[in-house]
C-alpha atoms as a PDB file:
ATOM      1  CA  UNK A   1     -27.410   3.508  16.060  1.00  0.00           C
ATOM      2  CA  UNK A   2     -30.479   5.825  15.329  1.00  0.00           C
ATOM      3  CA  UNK A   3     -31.052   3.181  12.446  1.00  0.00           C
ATOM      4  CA  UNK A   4     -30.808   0.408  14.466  1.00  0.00           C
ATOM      5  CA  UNK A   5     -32.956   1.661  16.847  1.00  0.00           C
ATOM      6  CA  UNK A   6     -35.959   2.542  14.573  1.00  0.00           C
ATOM      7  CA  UNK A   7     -36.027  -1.809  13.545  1.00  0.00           C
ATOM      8  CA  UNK A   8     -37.303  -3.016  17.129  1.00  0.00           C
ATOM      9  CA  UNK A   9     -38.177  -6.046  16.010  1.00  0.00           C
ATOM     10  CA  UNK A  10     -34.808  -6.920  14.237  1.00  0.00           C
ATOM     11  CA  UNK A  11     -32.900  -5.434  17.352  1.00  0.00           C
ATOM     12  CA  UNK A  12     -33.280  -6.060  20.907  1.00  0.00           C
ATOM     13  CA  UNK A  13     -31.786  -4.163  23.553  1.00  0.00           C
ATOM     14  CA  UNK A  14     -28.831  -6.960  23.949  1.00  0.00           C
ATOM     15  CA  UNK A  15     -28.248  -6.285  20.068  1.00  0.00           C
ATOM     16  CA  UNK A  16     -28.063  -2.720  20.223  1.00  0.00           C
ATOM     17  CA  UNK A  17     -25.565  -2.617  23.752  1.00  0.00           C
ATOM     18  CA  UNK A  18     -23.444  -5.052  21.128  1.00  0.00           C
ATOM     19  CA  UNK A  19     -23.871  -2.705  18.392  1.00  0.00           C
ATOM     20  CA  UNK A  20     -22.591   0.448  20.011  1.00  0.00           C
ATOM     21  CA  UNK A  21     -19.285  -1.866  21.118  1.00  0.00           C
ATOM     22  CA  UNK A  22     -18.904  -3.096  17.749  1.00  0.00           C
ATOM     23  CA  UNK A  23     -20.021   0.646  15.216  1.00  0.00           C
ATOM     24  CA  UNK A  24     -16.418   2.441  16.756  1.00  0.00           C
ATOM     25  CA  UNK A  25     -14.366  -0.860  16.037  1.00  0.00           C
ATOM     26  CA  UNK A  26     -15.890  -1.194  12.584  1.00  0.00           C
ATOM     27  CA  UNK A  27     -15.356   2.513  12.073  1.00  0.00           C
ATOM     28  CA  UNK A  28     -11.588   2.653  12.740  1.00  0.00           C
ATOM     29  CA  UNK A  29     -11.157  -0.413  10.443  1.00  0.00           C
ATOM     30  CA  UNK A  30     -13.146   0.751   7.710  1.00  0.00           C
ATOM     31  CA  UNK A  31     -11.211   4.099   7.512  1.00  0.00           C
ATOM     32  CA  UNK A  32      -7.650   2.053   7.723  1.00  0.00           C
ATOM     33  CA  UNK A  33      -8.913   0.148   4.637  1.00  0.00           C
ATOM     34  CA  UNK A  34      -8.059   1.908   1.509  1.00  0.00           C
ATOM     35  CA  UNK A  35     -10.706  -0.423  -0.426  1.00  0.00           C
ATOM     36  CA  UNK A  36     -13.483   1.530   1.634  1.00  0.00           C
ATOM     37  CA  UNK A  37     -11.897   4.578   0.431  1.00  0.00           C
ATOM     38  CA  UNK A  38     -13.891   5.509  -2.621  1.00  0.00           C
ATOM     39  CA  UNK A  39     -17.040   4.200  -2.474  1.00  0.00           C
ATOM     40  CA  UNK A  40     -20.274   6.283  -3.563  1.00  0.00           C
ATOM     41  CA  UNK A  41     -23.296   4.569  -2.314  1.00  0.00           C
ATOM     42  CA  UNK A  42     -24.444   2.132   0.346  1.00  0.00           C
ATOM     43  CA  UNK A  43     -24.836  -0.793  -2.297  1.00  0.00           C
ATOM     44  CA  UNK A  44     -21.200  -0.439  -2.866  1.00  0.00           C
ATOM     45  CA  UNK A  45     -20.494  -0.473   0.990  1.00  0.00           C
ATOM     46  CA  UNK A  46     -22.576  -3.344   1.052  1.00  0.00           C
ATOM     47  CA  UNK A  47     -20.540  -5.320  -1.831  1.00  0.00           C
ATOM     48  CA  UNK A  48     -17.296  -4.122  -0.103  1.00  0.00           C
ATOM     49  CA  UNK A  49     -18.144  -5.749   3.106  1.00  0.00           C
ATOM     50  CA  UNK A  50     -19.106  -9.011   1.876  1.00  0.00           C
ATOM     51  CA  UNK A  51     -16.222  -9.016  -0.801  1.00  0.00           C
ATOM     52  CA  UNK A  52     -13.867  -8.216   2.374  1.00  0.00           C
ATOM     53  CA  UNK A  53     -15.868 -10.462   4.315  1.00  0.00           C
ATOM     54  CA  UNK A  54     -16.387  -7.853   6.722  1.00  0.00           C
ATOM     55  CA  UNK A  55     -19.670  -8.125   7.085  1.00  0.00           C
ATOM     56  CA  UNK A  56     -18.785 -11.702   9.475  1.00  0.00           C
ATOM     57  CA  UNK A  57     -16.651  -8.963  11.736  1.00  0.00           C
ATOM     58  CA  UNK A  58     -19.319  -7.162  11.914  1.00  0.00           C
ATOM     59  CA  UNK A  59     -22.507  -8.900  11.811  1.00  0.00           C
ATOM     60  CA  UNK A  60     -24.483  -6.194  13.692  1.00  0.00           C
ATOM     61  CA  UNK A  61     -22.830  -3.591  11.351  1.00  0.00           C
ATOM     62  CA  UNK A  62     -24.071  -5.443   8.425  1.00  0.00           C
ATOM     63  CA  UNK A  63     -27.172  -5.865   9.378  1.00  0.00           C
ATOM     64  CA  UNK A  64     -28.135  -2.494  10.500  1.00  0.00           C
ATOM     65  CA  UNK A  65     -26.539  -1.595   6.744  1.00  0.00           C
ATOM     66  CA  UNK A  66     -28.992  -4.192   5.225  1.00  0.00           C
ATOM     67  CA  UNK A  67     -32.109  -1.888   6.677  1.00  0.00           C
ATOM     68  CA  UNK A  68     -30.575   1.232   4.453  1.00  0.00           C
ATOM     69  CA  UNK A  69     -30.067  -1.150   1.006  1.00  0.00           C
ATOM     70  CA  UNK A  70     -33.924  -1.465   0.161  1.00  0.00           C
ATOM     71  CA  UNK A  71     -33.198  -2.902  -3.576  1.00  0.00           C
ATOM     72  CA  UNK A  72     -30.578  -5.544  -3.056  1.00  0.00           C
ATOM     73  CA  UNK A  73     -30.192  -8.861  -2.205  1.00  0.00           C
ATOM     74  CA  UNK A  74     -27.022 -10.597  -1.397  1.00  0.00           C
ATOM     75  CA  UNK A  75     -26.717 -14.225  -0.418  1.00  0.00           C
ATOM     76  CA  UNK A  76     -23.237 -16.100   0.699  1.00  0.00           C
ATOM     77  CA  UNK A  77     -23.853 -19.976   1.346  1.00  0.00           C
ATOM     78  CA  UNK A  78     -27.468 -19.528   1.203  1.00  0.00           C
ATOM     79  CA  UNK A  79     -27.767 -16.852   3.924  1.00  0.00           C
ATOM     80  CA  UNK A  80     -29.161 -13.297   3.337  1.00  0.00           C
ATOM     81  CA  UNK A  81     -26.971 -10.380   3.831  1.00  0.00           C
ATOM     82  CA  UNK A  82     -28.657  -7.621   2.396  1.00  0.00           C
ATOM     83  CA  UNK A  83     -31.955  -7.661   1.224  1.00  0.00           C
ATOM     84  CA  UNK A  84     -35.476  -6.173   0.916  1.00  0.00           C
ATOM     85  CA  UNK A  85     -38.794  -7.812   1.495  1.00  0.00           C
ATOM     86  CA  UNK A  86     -38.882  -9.370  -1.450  1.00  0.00           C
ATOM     87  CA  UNK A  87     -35.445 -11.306  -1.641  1.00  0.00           C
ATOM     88  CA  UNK A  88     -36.593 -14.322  -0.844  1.00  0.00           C
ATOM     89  CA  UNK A  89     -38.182 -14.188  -4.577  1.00  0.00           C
ATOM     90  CA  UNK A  90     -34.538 -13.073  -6.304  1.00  0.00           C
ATOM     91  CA  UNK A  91     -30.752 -12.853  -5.738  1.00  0.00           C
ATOM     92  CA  UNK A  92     -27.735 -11.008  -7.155  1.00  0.00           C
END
């Protein structure tokens, strides 16, 4: 939330209401899924969600994840999931 909350301009106050509903929900499912269970860095998280697709569960989640993942860029269908300023230039 404190993460969220330091992006005004990616999250309004609608956003982050939604965002403190959805972070407990996301929580208790991550923890039930074993495939969460090892994972070392947020990069992994981040390739976890979308190879779960978890990251369409939890959009808010994801995105709030993105702000933390400052050197990767991660594109499903054409739409970025993770990425740093300059994504638009490369993808992974």
């Amino acid at each position: 939330m404190e993460l969220a909350q330091s992006y005004p301009k990616d999250f309004d106050s609608t956003q982050l209401k939604d965002l403190a509903r959805e972070l407990p929900i996301y929580i208790d499912n991550v923890r039930a899924d074993e495939r969460f269970a090892k994972l070392n860095s947020i990069s992994e998280l981040g390739r976890m969600m979308v190879q779960t697709t978890k990251h369409l569960s939890f959009p808010l989640v994801s995105s709030t994840e993105a702000r933390t993942c400052s050197s990767y860029c991660y594109r499903i269908h054409g739409e970025v999931l993770f990425s740093d300023e300059n994504c638009e230039d490369r993808t992974a």
